[in-house]
Protein backbone atom coordinates (compact mmCIF):
# COMPACT_ATOMS: atom_id res chain seq x y z
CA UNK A 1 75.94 146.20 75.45
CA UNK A 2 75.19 146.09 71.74
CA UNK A 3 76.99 149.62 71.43
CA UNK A 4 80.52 147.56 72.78
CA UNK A 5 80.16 145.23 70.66
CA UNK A 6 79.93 147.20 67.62
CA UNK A 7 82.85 149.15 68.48
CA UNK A 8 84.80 146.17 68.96
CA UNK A 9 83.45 144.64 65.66
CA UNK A 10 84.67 148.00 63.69
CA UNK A 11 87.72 147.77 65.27
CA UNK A 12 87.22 150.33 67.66
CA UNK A 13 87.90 148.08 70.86
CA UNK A 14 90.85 147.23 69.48
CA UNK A 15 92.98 148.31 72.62
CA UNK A 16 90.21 146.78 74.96
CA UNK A 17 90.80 143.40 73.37
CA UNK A 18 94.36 143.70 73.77
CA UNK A 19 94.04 144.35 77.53
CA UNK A 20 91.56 141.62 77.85
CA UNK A 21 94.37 139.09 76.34
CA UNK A 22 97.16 140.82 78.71
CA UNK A 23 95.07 140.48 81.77
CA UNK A 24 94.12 136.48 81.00
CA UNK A 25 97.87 136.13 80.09
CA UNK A 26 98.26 137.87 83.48
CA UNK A 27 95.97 135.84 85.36
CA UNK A 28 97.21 132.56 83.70
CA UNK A 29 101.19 133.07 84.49
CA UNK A 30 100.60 134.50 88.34
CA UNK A 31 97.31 132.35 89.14
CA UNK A 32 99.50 128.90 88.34
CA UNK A 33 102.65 129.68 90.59
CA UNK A 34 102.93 128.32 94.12
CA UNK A 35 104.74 129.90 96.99
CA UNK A 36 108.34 128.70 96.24
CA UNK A 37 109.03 127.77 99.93
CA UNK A 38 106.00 125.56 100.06
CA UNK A 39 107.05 123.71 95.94
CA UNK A 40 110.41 123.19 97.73
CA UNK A 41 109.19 121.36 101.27
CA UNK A 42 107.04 119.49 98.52
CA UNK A 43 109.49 118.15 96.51
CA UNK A 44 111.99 117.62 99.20
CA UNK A 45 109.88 115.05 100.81
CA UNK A 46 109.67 112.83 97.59
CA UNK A 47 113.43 113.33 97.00
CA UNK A 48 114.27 112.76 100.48
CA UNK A 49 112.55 108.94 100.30
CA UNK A 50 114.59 108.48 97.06
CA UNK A 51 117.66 109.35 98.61
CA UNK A 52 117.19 106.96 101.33
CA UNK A 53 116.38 104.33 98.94
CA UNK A 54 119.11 104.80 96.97
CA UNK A 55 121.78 104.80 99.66
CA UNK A 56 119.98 101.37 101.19
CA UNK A 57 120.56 99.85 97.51
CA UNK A 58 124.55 100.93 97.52
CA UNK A 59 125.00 99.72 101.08
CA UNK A 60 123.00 96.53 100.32
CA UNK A 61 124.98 95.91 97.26
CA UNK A 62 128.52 97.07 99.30
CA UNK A 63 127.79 94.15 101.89
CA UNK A 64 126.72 91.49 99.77
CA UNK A 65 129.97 92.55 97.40
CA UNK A 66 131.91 92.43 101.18
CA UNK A 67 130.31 88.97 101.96
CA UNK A 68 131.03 87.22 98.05
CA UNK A 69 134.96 88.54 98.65
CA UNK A 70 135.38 86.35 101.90
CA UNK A 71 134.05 83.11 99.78
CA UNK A 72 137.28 80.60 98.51
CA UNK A 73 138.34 81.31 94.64
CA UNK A 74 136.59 84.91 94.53
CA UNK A 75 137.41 88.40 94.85
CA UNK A 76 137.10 91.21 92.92
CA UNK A 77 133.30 91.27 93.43
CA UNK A 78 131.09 94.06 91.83
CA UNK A 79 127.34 94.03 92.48
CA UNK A 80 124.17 95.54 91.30
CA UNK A 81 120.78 95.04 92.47
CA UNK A 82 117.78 96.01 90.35
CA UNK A 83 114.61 96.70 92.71
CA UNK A 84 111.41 96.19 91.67
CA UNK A 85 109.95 99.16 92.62
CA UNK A 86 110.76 102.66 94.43
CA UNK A 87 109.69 101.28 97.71
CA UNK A 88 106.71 103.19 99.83
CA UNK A 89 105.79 105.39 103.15
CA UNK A 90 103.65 104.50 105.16
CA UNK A 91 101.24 107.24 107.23
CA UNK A 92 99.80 107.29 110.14
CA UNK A 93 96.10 107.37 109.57
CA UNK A 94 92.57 106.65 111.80
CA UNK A 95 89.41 104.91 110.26
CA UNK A 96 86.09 105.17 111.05
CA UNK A 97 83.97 101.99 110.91
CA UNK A 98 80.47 100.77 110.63
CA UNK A 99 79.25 97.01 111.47
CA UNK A 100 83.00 96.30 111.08
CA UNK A 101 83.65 97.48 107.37
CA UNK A 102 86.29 100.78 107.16
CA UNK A 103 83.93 103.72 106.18
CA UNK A 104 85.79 106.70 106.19
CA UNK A 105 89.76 106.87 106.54
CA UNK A 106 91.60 109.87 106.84
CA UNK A 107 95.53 110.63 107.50
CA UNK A 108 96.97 111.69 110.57
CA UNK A 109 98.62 115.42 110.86
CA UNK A 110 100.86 116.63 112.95
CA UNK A 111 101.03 120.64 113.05
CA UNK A 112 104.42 121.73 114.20
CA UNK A 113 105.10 125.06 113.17
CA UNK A 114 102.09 125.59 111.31
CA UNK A 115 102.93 123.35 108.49
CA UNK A 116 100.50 120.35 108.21
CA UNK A 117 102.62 117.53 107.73
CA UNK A 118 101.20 113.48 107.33
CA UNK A 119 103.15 111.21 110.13
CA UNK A 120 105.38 108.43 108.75
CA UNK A 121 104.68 105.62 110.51
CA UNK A 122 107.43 103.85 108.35
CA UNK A 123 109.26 103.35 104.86
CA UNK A 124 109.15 100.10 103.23
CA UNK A 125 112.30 99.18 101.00
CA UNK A 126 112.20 98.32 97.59
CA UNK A 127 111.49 94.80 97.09
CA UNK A 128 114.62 93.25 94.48
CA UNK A 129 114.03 92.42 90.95
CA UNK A 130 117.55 90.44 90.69
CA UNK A 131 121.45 90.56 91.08
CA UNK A 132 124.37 90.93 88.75
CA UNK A 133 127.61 89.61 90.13
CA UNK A 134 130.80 90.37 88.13
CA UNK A 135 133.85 88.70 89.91
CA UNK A 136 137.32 86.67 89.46
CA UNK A 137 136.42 82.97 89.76
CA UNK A 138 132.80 83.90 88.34
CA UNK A 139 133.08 81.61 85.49
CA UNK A 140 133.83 78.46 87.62
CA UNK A 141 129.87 76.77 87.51
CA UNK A 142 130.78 75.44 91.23
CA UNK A 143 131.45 79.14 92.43
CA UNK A 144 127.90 80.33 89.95
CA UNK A 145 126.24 77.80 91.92
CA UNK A 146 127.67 78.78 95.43
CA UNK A 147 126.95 82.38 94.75
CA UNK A 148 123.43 81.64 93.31
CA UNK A 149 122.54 79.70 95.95
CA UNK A 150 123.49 81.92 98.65
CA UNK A 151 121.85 84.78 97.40
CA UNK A 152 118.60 83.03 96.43
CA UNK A 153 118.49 82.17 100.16
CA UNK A 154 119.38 85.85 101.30
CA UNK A 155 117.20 87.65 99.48
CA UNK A 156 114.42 84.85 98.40
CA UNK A 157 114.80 85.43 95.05
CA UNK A 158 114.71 82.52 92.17
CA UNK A 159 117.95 81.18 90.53
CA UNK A 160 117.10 82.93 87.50
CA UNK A 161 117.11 86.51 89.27
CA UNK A 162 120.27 85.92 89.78
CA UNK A 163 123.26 86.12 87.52
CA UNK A 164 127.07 85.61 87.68
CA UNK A 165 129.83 86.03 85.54
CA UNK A 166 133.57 86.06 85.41
């Protein structure tokens, strides 16, 4: 041991330090990579949710746009909805209990085709941070009012989550 390490303090070992570095370099590159197949069923499952969120908000703001055109003195309607968050799935999962209190709770897997995958019991929309309406007759304060009004009832949001404008 003593004779390595005097070879590799007189520079001898020169090439056996290099292929030390290589082979960590190695290891670190190739030991970090996942199968791509399995990254991509990863990722698809996040993206998926988003997706569905995202074409919930355009219909959602389509149909309220829709209803706001059929009131008296509007039309031209354009509406965005801000949610407060991205929503969330809900799994399947069992629980254990002692004397009543959850002890132990673990999801539920289904394993189709060898790939172990949680069950979605169900997704759970993004709750609404407010609405922008931009319309013709906006700037009437009887029509802000109407508009408010209604959608404050809708959705259950405050007057002051929601805005309109001419």
């Amino acid at each position: 041991m003593s004779d390595w390490m005097s070879r590799l303090k007189n520079g001898g070992g020169s090439l056996f330090l290099l292929l030390g570095l290589a082979a960590g370099i190695l290891l670190l590159v190739l030991g970090g990579k996942e199968p791509e197949e399995k990254k991509g069923e990863e990722e698809a499952q996040p993206a998926k949710e988003m997706e569905q969120t995202l074409d919930y908000m355009a219909e959602l703001e389509r149909r309220v746009a829709e209803l706001l055109g059929y009131m008296d003195g509007i039309d031209q309607v354009r509406v965005v909805i801000t949610p407060e968050n991205a929503g969330e799935t809900v799994y399947a999962q069992n629980g254990s209990y002692d004397g009543g209190f959850l002890t132990e709770r673990e999801y539920v897997i289904t394993d189709v085709d060898g790939d172990g995958k949680p069950i979605r019991v169900r997704l759970v929309f993004p709750a609404l941070r407010g609405i922008a309406v931009v319309c013709r007759g906006g700037s009437n304060p009887i029509n802000q009012e109407k508009i408010v009004s209604l959608l404050s009832a809708l959705f259950g949001l405050p007057a002051n989550r929601v805005y309109v404008t001419g």
